[in-house]
N, C-alpha and C. Protein backbone atom coordinates (compact mmCIF):
# COMPACT_ATOMS: atom_id res chain seq x y z
N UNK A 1 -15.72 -30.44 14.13
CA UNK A 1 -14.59 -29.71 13.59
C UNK A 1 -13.52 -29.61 14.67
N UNK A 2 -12.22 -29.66 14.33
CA UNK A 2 -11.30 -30.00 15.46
C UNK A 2 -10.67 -28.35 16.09
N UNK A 3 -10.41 -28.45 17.29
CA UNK A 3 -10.02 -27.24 17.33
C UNK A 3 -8.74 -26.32 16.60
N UNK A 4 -8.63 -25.46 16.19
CA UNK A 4 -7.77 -25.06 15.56
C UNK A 4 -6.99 -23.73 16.28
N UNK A 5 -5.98 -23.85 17.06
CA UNK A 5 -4.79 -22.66 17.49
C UNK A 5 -4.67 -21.56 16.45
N UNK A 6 -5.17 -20.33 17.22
CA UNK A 6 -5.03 -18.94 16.37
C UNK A 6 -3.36 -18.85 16.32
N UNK A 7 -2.98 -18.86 15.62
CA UNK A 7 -1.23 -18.76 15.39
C UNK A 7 -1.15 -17.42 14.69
N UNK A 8 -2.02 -16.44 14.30
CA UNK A 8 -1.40 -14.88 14.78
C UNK A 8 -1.16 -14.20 15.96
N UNK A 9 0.20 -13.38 15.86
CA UNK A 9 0.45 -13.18 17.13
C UNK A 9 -0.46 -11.82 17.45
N UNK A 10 -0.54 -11.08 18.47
CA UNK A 10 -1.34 -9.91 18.71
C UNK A 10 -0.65 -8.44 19.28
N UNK A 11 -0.57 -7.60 18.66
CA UNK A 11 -0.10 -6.63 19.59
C UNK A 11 -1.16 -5.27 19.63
N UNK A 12 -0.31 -4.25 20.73
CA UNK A 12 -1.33 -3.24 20.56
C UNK A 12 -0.96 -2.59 19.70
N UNK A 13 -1.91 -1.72 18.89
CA UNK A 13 -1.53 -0.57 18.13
C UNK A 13 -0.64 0.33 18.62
N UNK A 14 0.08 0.58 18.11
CA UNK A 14 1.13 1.59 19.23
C UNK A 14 0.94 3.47 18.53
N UNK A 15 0.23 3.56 17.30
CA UNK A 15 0.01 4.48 16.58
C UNK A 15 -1.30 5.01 17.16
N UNK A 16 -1.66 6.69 17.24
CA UNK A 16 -2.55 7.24 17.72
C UNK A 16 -3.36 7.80 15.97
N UNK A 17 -2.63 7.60 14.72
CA UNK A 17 -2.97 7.70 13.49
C UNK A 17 -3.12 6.40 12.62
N UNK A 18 -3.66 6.69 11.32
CA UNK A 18 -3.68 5.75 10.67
C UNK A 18 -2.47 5.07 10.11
N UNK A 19 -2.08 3.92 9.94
CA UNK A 19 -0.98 3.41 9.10
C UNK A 19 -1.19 3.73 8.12
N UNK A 20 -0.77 4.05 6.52
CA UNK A 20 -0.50 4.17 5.24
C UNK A 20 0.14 3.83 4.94
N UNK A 21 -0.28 2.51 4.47
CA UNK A 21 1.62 1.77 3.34
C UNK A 21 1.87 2.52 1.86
N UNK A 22 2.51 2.38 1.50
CA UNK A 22 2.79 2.95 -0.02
C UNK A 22 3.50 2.75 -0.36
N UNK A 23 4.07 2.52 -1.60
CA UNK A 23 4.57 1.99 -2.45
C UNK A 23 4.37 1.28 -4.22
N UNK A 24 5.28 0.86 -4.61
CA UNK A 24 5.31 0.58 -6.00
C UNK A 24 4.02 -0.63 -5.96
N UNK A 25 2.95 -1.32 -6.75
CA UNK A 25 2.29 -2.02 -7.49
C UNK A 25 2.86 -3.05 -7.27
N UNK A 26 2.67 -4.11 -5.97
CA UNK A 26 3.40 -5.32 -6.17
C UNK A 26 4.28 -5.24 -4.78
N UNK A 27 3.97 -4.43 -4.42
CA UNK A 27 5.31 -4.65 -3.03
C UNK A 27 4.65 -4.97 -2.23
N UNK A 28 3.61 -5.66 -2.18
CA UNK A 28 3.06 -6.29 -1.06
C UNK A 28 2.08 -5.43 0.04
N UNK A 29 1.70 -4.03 -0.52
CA UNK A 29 0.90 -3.29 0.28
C UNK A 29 -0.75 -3.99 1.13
N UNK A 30 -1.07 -4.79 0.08
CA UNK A 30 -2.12 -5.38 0.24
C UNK A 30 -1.92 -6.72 1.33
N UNK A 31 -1.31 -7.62 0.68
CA UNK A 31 -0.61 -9.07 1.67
C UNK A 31 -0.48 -8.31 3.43
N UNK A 32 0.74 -7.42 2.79
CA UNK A 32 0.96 -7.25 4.63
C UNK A 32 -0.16 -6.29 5.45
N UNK A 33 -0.37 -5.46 4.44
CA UNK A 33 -1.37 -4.46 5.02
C UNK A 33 -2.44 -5.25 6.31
N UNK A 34 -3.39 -6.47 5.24
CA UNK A 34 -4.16 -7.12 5.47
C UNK A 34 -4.01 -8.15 6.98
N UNK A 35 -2.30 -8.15 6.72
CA UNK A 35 -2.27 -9.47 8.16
C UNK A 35 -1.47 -8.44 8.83
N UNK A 36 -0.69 -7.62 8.62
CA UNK A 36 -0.58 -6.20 10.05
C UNK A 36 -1.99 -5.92 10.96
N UNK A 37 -3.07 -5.76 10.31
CA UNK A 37 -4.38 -5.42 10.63
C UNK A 37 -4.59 -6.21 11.51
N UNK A 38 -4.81 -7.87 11.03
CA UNK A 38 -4.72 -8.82 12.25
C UNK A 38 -4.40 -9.37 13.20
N UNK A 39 -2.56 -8.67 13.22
CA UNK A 39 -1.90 -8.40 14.29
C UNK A 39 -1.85 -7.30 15.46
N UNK A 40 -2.45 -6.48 14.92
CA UNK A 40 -2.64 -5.46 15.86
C UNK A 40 -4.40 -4.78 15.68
N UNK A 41 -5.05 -5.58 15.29
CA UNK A 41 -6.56 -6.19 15.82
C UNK A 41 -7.24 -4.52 15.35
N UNK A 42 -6.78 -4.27 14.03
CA UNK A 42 -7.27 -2.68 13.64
C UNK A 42 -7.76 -3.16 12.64
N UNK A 43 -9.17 -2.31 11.67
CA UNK A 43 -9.56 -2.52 10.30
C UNK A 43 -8.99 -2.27 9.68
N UNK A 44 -8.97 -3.31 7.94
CA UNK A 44 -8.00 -3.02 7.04
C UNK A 44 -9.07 -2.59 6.16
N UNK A 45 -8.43 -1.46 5.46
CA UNK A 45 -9.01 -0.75 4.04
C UNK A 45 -7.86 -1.12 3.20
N UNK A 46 -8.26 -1.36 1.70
CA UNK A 46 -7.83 -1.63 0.44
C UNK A 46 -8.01 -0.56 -0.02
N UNK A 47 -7.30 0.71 -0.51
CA UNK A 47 -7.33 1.81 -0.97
C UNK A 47 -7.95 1.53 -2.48
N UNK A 48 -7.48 0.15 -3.30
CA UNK A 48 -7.81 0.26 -4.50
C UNK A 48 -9.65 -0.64 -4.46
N UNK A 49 -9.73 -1.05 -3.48
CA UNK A 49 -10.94 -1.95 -3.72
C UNK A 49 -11.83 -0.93 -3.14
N UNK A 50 -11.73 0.84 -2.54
CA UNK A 50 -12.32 1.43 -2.21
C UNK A 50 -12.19 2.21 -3.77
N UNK A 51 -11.12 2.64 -4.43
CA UNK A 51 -11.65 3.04 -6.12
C UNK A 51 -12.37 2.32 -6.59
N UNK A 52 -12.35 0.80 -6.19
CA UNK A 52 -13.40 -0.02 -7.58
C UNK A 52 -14.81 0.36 -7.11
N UNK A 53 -15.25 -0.15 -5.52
CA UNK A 53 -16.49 0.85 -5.26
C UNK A 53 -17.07 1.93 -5.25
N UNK A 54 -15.62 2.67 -5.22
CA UNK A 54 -16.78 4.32 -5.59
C UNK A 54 -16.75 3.98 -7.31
N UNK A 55 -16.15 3.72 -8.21
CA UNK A 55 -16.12 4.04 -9.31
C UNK A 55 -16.80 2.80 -10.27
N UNK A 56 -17.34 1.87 -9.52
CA UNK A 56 -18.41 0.74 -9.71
C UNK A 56 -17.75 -0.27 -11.14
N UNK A 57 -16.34 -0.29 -10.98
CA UNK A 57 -15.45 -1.21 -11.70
C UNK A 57 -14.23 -1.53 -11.07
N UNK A 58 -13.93 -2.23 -11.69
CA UNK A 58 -12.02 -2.67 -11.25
C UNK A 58 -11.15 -1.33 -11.96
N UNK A 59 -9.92 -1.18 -11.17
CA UNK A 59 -8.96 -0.13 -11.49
C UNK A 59 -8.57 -0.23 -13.13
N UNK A 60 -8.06 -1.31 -13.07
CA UNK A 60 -7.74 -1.42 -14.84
C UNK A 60 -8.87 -0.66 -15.78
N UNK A 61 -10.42 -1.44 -15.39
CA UNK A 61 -11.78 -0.93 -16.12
C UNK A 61 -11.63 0.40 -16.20
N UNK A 62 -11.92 1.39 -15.13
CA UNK A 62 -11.73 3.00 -14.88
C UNK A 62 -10.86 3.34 -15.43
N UNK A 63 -9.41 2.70 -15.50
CA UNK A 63 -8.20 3.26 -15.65
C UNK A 63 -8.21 3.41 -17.24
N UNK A 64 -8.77 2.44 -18.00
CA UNK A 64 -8.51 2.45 -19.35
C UNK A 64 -10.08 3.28 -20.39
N UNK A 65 -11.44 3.21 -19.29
CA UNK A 65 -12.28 3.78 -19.88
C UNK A 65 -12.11 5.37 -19.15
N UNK A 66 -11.45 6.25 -18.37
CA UNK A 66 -11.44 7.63 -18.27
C UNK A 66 -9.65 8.44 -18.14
N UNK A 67 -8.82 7.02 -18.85
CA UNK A 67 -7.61 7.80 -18.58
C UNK A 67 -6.89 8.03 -17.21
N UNK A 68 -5.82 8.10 -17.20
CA UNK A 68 -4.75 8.18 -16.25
C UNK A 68 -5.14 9.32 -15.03
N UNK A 69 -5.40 10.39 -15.91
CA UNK A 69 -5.46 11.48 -15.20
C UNK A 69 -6.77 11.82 -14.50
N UNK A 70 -7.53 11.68 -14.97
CA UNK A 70 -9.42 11.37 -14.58
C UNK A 70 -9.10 9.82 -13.37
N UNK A 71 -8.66 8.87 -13.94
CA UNK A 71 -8.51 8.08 -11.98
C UNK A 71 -7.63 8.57 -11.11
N UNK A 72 -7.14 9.18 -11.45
CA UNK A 72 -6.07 9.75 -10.58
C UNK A 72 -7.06 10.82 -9.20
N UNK A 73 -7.68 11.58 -10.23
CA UNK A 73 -8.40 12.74 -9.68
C UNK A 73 -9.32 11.91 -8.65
N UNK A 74 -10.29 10.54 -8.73
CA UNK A 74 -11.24 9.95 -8.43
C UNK A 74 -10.16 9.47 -7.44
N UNK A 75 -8.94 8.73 -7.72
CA UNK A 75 -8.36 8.28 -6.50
C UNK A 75 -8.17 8.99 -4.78
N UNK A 76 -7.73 9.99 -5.41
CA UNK A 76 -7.89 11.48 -4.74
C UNK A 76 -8.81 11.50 -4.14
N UNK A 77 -9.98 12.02 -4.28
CA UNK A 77 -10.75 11.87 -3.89
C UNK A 77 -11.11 10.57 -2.52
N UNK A 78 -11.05 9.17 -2.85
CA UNK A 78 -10.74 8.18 -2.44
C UNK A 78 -9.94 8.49 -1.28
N UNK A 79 -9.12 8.44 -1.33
CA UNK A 79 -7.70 8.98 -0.67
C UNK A 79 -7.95 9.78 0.34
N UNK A 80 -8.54 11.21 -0.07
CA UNK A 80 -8.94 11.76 0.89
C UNK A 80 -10.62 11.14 2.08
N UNK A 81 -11.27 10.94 1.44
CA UNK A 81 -12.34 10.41 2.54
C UNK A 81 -11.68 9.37 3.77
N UNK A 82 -10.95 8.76 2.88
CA UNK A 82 -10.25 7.40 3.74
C UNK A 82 -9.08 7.62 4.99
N UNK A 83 -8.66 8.28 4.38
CA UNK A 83 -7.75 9.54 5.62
C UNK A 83 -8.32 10.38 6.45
N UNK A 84 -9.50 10.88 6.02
CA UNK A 84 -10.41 11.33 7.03
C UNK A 84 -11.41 10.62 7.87
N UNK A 85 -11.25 9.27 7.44
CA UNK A 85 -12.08 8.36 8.42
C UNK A 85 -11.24 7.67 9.81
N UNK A 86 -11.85 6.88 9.94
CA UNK A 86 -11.57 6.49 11.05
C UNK A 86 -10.43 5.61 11.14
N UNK A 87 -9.62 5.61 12.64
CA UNK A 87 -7.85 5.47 11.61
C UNK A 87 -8.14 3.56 11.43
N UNK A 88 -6.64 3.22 10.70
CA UNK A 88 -6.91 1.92 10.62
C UNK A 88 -5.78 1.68 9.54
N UNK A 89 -5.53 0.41 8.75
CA UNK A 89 -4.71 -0.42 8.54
C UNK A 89 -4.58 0.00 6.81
N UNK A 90 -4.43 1.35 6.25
CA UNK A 90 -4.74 1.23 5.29
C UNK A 90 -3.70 1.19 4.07
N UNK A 91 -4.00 0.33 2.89
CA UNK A 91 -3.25 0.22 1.54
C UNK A 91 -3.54 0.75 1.06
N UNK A 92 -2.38 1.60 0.14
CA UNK A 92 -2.55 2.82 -1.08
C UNK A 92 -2.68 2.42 -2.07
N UNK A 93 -3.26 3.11 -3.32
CA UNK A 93 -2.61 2.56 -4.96
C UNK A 93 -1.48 3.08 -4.76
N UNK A 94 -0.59 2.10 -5.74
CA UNK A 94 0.60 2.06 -6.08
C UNK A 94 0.60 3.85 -6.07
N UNK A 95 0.10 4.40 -7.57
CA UNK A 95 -0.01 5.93 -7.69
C UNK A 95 -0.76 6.63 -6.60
N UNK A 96 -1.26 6.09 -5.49
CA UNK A 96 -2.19 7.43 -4.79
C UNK A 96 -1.00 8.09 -3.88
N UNK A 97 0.19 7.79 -3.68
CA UNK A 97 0.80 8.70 -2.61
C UNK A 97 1.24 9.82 -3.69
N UNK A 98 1.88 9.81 -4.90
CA UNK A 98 1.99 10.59 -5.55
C UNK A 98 1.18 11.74 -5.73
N UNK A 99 0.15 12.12 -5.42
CA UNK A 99 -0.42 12.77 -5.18
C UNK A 99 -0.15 14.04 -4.04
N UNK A 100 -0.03 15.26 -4.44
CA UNK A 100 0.39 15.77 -3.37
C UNK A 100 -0.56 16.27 -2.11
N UNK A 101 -2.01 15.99 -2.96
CA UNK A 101 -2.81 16.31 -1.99
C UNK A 101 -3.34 15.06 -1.07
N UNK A 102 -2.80 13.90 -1.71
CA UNK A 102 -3.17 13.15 -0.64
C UNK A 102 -2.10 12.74 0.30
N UNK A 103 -0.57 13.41 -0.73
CA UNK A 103 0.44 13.24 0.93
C UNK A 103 0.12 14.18 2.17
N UNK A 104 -0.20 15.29 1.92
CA UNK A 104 -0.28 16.55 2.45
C UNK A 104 -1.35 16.09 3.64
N UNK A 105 -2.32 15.46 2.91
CA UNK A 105 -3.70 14.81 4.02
C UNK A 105 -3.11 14.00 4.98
N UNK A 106 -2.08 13.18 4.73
CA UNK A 106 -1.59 11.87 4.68
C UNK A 106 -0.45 12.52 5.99
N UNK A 107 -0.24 13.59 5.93
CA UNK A 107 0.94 13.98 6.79
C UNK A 107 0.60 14.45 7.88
N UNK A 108 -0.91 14.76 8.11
CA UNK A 108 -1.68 15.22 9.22
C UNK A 108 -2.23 14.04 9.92
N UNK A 109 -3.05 13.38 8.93
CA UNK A 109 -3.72 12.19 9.61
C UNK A 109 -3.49 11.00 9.59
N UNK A 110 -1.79 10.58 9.24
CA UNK A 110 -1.48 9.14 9.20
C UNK A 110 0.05 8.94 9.32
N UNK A 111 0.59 7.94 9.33
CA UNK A 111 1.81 7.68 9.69
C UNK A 111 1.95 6.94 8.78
N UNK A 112 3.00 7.19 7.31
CA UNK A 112 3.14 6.56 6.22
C UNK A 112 4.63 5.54 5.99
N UNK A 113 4.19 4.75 5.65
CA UNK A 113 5.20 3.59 5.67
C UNK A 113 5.33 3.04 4.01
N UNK A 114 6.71 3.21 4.01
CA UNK A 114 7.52 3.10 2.48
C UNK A 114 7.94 1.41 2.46
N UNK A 115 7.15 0.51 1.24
CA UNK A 115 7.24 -0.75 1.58
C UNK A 115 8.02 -0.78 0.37
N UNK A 116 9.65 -0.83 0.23
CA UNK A 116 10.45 -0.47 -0.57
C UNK A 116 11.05 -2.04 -1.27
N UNK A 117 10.50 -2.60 -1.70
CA UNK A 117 10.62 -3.90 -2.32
C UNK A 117 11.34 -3.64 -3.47
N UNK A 118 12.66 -4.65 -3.42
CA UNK A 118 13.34 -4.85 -4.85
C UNK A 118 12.23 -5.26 -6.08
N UNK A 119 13.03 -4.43 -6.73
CA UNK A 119 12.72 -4.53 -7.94
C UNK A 119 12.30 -6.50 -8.59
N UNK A 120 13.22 -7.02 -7.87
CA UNK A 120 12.87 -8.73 -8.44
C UNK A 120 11.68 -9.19 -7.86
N UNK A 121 11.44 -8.68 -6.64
CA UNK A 121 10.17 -8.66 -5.87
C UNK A 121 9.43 -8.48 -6.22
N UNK A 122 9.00 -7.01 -6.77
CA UNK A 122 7.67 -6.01 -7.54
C UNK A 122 7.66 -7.62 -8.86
N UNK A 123 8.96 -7.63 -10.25
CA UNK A 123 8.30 -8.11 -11.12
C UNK A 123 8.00 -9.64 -10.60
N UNK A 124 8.50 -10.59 -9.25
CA UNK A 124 7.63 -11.53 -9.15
C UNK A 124 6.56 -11.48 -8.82
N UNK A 125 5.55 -10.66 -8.32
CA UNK A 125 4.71 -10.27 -7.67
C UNK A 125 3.48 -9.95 -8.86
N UNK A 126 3.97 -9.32 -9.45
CA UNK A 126 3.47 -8.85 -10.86
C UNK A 126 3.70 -9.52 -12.03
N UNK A 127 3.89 -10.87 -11.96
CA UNK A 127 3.84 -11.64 -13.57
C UNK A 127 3.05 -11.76 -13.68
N UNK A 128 2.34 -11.99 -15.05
CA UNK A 128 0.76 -12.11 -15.53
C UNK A 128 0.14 -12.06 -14.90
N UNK A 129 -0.05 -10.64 -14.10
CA UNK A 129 -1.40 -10.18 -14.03
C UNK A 129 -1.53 -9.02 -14.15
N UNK A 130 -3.15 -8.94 -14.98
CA UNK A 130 -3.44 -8.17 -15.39
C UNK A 130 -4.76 -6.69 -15.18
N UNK A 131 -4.38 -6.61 -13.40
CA UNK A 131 -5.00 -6.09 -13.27
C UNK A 131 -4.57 -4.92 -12.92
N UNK A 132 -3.14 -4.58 -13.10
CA UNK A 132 -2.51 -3.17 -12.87
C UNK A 132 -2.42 -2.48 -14.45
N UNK A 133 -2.85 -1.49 -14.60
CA UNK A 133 -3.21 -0.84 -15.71
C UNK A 133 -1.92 -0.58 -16.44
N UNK A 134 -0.91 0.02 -15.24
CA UNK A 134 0.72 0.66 -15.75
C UNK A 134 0.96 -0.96 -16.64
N UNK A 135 1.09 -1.86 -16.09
CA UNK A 135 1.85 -3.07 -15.94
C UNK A 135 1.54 -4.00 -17.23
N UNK A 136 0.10 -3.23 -17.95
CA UNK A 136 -0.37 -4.23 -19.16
C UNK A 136 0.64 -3.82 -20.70
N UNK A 137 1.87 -4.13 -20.75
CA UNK A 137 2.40 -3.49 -22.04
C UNK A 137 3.34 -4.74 -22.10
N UNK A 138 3.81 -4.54 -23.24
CA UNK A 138 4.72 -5.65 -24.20
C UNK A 138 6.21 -5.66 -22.67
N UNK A 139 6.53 -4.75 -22.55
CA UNK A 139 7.87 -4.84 -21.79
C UNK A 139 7.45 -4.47 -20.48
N UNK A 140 6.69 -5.12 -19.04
CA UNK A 140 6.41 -4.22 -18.00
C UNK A 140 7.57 -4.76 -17.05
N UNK A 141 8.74 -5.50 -17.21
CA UNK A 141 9.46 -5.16 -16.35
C UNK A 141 10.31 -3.93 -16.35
N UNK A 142 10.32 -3.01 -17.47
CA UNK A 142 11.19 -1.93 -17.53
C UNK A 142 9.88 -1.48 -17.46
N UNK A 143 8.95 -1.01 -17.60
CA UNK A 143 7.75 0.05 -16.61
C UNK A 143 8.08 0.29 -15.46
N UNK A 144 8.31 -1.07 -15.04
CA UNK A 144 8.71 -1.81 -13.55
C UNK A 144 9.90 -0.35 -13.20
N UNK A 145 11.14 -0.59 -13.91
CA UNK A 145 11.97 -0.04 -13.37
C UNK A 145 12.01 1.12 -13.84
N UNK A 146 11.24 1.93 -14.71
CA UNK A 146 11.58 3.33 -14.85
C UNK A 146 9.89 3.91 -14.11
N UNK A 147 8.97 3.64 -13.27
CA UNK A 147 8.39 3.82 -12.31
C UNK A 147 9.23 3.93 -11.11
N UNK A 148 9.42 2.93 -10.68
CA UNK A 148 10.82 2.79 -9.41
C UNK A 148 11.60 3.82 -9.54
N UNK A 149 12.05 4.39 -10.75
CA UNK A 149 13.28 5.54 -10.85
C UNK A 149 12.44 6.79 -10.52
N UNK A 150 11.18 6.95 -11.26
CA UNK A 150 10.55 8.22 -11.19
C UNK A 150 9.80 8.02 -9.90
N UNK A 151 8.77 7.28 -9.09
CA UNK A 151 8.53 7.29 -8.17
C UNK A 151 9.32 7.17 -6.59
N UNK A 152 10.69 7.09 -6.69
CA UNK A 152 11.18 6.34 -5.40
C UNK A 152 11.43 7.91 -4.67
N UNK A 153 11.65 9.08 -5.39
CA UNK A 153 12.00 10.37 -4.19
C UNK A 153 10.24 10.69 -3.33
N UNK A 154 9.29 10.07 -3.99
CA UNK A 154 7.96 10.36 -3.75
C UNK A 154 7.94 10.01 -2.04
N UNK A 155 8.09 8.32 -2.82
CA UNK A 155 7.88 7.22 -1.37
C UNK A 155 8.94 7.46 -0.69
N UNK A 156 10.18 7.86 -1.02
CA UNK A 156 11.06 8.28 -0.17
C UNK A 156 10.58 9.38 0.99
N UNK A 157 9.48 10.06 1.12
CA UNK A 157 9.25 11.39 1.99
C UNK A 157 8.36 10.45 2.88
N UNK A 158 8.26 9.27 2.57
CA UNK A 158 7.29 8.58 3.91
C UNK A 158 7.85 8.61 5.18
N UNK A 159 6.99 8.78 6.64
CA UNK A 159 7.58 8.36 7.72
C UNK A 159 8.34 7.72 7.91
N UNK A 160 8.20 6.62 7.56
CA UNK A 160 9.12 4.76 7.56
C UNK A 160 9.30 4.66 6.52
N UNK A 161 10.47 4.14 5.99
CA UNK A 161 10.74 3.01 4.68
C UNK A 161 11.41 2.12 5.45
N UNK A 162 11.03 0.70 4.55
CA UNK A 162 11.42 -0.37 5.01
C UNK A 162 11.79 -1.29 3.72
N UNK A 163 13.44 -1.02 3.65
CA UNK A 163 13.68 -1.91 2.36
C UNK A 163 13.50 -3.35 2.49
N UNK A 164 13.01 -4.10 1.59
CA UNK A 164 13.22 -5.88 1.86
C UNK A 164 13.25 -6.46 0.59
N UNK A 165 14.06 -8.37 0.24
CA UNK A 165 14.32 -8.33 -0.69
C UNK A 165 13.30 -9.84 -1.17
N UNK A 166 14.99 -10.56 -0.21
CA UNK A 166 14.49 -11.96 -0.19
C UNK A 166 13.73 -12.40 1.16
N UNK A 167 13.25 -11.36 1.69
CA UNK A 167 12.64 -11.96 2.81
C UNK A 167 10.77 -12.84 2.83
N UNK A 168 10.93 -13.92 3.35
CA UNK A 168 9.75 -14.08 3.42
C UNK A 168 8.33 -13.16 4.30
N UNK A 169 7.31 -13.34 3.73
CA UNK A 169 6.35 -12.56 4.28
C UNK A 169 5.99 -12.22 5.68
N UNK A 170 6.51 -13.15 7.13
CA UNK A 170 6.47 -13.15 7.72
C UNK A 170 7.72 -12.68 8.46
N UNK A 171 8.81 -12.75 7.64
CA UNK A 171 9.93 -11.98 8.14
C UNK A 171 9.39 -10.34 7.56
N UNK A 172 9.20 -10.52 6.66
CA UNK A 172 8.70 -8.52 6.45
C UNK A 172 8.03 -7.96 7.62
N UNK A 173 6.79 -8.94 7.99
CA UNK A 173 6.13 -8.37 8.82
C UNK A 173 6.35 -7.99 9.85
N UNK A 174 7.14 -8.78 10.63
CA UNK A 174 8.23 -8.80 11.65
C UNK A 174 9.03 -7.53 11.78
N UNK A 175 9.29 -7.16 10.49
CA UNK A 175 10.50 -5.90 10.68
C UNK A 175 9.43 -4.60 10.47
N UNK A 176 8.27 -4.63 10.10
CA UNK A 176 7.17 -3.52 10.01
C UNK A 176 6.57 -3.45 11.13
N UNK A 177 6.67 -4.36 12.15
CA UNK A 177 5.43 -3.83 13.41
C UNK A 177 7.19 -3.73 14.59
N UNK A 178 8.49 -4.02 14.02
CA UNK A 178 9.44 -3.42 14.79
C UNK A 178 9.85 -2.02 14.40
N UNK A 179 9.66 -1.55 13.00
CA UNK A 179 9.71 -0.41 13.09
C UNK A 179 8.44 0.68 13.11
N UNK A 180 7.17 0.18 13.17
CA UNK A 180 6.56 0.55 13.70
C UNK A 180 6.14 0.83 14.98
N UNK A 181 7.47 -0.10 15.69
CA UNK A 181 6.79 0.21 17.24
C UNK A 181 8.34 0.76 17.17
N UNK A 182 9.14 1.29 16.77
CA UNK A 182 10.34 2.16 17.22
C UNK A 182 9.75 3.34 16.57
N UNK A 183 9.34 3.59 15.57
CA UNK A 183 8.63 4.70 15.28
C UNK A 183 7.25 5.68 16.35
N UNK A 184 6.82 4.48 17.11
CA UNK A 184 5.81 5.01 17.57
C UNK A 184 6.79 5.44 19.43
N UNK A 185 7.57 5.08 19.50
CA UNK A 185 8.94 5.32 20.54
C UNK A 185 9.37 6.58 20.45
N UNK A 186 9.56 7.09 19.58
CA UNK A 186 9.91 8.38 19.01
C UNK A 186 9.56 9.40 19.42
């Protein structure tokens, strides 16, 4: 097998808390979450692939066999253990910052970052698929945008927001571990 050059770059964590991305379903919490982690050599948690294990299905499954408000509560839950663990690289559900008890957790033990993706972004990100529960209806690009309207003062109270549009993934990332390390300057 031929040798192959690690071409991620490396930095230190510059945070003494956990990262928390958050944001809308589709803004890339997961993508960057996952290769931030690898850049600054911390574990990544999937906030929603930690609901499918405690709740021994996929989010959609839970979401549609106990209702909105019953995963919500279980997310919570979620939410909180994961904030109380050990810090690290972690992605929210779209809905878990909404939560006030898991911002409130979230404001003690993490440093939350608003991954504020246009709207053309979220619905490319989100065409046919069907594993976001909000997102399964006849019209989900206007879900799309009347979520965005009702959620954005939420994600707005994060530490960081970081608007982006047309940028590629590696330019996002770029501007998240720069304002993460001007944040951690502070």
């Amino acid at each position: 097998m031929p040798y192959r050059l690690n071409t991620i770059l490396h930095f230190p964590y510059p945070l003494t808390k956990t990262l928390m991305l958050v944001g809308m379903p589709g803004a890339g919490k997961t993508s960057i979450g996952s290769r931030l982690a690898r850049i600054y050599d911390m574990p990544f948690v999937d906030g929603d692939a930690e609901v499918e294990k405690a709740g021994g299905s996929s989010c959609a499954d839970l979401f549609a066999r106990f209702g909105e408000a019953e995963f919500r509560r279980g997310e919570e839950r979620v939410m909180e253990r994961l904030l109380n663990g050990k810090r690290c690289i972690l992605s929210s559900g779209g809905g878990a910052f909404l939560s006030e008890k898991t911002r409130e957790i979230a404001k003690q033990r993490a440093i939350t970052l608003f991954l504020d993706a246009d709207a053309a972004v979220i619905i490319r990100n989100t065409a046919g698929r069907t594993h976001r529960p909000l997102l399964n209806t006849e019209n989900p690009q206007q879900v799309i945008f009347d979520l965005m309207k009702d959620r954005r003062p939420v994600y707005e109270t994060a530490d960081i927001v970081l608007k982006y549009n047309t940028e590629t993934l590696g330019q996002v990332l770029r501007r998240v571990v720069a304002a993460v390390n001007d944040y951690a300057r502070r």
